[in-house]
N, C-alpha and C. Protein backbone atom coordinates (compact mmCIF):
# COMPACT_ATOMS: atom_id res chain seq x y z
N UNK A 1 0.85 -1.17 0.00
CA UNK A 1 0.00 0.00 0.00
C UNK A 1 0.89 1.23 0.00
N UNK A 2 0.51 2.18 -0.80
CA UNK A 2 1.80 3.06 -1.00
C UNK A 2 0.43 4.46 -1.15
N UNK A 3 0.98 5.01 -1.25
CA UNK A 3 0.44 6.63 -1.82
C UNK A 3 0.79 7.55 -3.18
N UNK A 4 2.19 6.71 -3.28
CA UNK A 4 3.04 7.10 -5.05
C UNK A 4 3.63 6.30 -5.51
N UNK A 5 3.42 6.68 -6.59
CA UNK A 5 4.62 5.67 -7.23
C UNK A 5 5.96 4.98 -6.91
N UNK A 6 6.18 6.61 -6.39
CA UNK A 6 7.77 6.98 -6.17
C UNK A 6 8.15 6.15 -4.63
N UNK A 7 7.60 5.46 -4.67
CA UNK A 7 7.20 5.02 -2.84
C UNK A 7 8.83 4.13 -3.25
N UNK A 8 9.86 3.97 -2.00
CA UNK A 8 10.72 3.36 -2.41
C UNK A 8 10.56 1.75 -2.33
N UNK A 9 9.54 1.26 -1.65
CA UNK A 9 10.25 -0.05 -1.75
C UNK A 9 8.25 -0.23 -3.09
N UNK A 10 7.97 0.67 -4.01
CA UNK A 10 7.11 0.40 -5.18
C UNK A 10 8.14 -0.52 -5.66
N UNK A 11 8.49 -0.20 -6.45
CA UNK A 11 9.63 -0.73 -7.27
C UNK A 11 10.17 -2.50 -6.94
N UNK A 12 9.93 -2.95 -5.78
CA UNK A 12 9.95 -4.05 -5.60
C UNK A 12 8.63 -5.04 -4.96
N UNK A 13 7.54 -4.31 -4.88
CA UNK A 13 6.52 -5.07 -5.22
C UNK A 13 5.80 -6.12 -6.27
N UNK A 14 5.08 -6.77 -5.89
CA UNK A 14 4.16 -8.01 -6.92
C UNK A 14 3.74 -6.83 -7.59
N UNK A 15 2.40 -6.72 -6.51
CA UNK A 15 1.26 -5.62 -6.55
C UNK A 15 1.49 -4.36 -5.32
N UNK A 16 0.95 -3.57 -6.05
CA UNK A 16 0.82 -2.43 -5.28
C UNK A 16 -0.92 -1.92 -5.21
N UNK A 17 -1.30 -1.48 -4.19
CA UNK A 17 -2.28 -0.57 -4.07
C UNK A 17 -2.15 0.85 -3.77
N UNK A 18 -2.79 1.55 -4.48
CA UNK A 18 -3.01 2.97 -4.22
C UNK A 18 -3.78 3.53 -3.47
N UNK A 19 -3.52 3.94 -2.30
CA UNK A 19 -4.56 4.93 -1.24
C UNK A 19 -4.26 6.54 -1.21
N UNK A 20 -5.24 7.05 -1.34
CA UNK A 20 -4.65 8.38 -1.50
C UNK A 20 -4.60 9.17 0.15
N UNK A 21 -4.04 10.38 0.11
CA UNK A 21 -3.59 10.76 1.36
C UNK A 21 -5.13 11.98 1.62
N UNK A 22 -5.53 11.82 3.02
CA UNK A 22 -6.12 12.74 3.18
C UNK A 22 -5.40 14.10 3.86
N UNK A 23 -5.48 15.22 3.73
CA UNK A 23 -4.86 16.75 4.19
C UNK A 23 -5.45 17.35 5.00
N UNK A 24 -4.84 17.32 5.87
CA UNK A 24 -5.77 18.36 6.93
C UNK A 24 -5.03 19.72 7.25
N UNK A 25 -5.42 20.69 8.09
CA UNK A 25 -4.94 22.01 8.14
C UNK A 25 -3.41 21.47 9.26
N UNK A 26 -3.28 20.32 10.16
CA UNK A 26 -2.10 20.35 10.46
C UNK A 26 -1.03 20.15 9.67
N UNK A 27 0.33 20.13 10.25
CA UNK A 27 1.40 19.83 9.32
C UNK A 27 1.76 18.45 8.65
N UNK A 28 1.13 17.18 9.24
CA UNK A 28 1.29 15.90 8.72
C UNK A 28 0.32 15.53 8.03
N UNK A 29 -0.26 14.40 7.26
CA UNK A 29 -1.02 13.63 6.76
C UNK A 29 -1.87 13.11 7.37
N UNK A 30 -2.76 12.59 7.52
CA UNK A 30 -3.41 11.73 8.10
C UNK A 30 -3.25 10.03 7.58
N UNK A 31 -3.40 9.14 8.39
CA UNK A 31 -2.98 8.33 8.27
C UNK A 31 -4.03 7.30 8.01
N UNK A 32 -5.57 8.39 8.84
CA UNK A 32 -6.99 7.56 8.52
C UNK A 32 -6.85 6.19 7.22
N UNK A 33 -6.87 6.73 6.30
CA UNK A 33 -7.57 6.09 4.79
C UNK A 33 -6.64 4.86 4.71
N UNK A 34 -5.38 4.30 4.88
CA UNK A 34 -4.30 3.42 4.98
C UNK A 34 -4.84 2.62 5.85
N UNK A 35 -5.18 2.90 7.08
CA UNK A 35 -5.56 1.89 8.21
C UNK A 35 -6.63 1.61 8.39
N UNK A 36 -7.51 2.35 7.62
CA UNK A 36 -9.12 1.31 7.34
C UNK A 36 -8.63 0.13 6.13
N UNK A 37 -8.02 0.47 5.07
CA UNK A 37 -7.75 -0.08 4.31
C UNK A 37 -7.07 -1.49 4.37
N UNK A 38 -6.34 -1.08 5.51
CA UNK A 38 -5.48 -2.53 5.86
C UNK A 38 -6.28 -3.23 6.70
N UNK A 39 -6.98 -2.34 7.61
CA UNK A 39 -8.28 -3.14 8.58
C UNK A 39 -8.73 -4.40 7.42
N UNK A 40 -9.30 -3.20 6.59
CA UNK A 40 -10.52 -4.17 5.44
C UNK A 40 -9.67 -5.57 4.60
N UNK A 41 -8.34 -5.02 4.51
CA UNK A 41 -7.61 -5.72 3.74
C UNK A 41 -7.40 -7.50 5.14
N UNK A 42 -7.48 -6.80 6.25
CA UNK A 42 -7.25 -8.30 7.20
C UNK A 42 -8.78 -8.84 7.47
N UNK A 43 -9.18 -8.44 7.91
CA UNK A 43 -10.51 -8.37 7.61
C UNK A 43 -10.60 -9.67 6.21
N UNK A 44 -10.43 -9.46 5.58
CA UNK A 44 -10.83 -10.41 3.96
C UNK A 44 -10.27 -11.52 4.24
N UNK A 45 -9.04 -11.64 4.67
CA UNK A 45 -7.98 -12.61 4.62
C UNK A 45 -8.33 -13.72 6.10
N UNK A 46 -9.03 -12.80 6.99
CA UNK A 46 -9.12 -13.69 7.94
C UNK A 46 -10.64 -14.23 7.93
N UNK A 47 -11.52 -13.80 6.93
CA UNK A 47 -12.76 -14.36 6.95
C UNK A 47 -12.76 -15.66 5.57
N UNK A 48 -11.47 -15.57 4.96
CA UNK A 48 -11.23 -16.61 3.82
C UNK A 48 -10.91 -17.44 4.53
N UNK A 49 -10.22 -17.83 5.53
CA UNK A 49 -9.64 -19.25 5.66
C UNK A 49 -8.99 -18.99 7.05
N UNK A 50 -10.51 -18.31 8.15
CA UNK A 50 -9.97 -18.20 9.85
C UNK A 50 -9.34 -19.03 10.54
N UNK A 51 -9.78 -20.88 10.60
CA UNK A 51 -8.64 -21.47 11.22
C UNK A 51 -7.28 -21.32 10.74
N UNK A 52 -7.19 -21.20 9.62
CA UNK A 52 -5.63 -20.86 9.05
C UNK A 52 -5.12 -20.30 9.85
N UNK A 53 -5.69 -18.84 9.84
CA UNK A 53 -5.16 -17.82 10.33
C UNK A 53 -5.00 -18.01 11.78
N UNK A 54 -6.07 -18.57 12.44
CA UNK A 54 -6.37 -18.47 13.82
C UNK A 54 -4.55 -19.32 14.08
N UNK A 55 -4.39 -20.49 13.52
CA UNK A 55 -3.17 -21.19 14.16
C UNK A 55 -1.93 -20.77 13.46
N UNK A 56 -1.84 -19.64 12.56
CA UNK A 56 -0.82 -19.22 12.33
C UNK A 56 -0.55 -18.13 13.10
N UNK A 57 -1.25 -17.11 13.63
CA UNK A 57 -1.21 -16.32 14.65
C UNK A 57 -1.01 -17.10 16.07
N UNK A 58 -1.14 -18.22 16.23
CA UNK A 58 -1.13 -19.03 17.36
C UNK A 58 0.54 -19.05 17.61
N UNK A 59 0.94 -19.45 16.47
CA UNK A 59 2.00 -20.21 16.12
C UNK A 59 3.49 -18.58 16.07
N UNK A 60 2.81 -17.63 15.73
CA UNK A 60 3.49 -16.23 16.03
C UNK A 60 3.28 -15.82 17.15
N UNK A 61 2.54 -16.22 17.55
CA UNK A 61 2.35 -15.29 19.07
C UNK A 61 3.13 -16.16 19.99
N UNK A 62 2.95 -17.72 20.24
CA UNK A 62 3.99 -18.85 20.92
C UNK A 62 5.52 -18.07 20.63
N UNK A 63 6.49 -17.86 18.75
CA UNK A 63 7.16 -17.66 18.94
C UNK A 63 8.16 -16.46 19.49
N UNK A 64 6.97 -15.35 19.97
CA UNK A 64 7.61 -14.00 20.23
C UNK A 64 7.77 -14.52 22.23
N UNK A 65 6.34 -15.04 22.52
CA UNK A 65 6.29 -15.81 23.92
C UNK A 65 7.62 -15.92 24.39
N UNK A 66 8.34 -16.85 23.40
CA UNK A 66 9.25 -17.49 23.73
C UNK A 66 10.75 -16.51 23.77
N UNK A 67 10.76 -15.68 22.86
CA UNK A 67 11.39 -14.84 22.94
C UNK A 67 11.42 -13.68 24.17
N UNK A 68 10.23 -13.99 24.89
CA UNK A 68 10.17 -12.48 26.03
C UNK A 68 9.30 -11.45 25.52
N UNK A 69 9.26 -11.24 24.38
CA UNK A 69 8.27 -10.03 23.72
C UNK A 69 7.81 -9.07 24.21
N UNK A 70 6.72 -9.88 25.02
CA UNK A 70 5.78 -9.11 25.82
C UNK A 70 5.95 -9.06 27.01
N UNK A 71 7.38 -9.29 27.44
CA UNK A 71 7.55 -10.00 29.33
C UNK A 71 8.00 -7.52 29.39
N UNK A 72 7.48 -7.92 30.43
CA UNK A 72 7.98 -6.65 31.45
C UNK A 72 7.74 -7.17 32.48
N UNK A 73 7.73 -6.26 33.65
CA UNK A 73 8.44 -6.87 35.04
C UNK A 73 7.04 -7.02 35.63
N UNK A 74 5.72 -6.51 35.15
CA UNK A 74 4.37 -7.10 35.97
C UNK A 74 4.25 -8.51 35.39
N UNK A 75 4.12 -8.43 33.83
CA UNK A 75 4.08 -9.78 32.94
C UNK A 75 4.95 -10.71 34.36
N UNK A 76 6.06 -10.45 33.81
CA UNK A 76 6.95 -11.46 35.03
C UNK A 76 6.83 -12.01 36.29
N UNK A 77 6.25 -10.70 36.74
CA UNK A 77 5.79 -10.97 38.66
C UNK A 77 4.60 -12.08 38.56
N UNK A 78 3.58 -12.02 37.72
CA UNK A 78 2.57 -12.35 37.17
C UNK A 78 2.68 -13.69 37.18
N UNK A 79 3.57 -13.90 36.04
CA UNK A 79 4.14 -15.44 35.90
C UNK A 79 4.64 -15.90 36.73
N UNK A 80 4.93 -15.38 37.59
CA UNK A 80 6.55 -15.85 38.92
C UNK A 80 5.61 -16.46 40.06
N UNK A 81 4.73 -15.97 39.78
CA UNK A 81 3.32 -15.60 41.17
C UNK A 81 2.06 -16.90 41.16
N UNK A 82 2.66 -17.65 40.00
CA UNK A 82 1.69 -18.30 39.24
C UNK A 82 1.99 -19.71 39.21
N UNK A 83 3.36 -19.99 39.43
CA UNK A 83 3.82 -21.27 39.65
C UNK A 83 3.92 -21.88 40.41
C-alpha cells in the first residue's frame, strides 16, 4: 500500500495498491484512509480461511512468547506468582 509511485520499496513489489492521502490544516497527513484499508484488507484474509489464520497467529504469538516479547516486570511478577 503506497500513496506514489515513487514510494521506495514500489519498485519491488508483486502488486501495489493505491490509497490516496487525506490533508488536513495540520502539518502531517493523516494516516486515517491506509488503516481502514489494511483493517478491510485483514478483515478479507481472515474471513477466507480463519482457522488458518487463527493457528498461524497461534504459532506467532507462541514464537515472540518465547522470545520475552511481551515480558515486562508485571508480565513477570505475574508469571513468577503463578507457579
Amino acid at each position: 500500500m503506497t500513496d506514489r509511485a515513487s514510494s521506495p520499496l514500489a519498485n519491488e513489489a508483486d502488486e501495489m495498491l493505491y490509497i490516496v492521502r487525506s490533508s488536513s490544516a495540520v502539518a502531517w497527513w493523516s494516516k486515517v484512509s491506509p488503516m481502514i484499508v489494511a483493517d478491510w484488507l485483514m478483515a478479507q484474509v481472515i474471513t477466507k480461511d480463519e482457522e488458518k489464520i487463527k493457528a498461524n497467529l497461534k504459532l506467532s504469538d507462541d514464537a515472540w512468547r518465547l522470545l520475552g516479547h511481551w515480558e515486562n516486570a508485571n508480565t513477570r511478577e505475574l508469571f513468577n506468582n503463578n507457579k
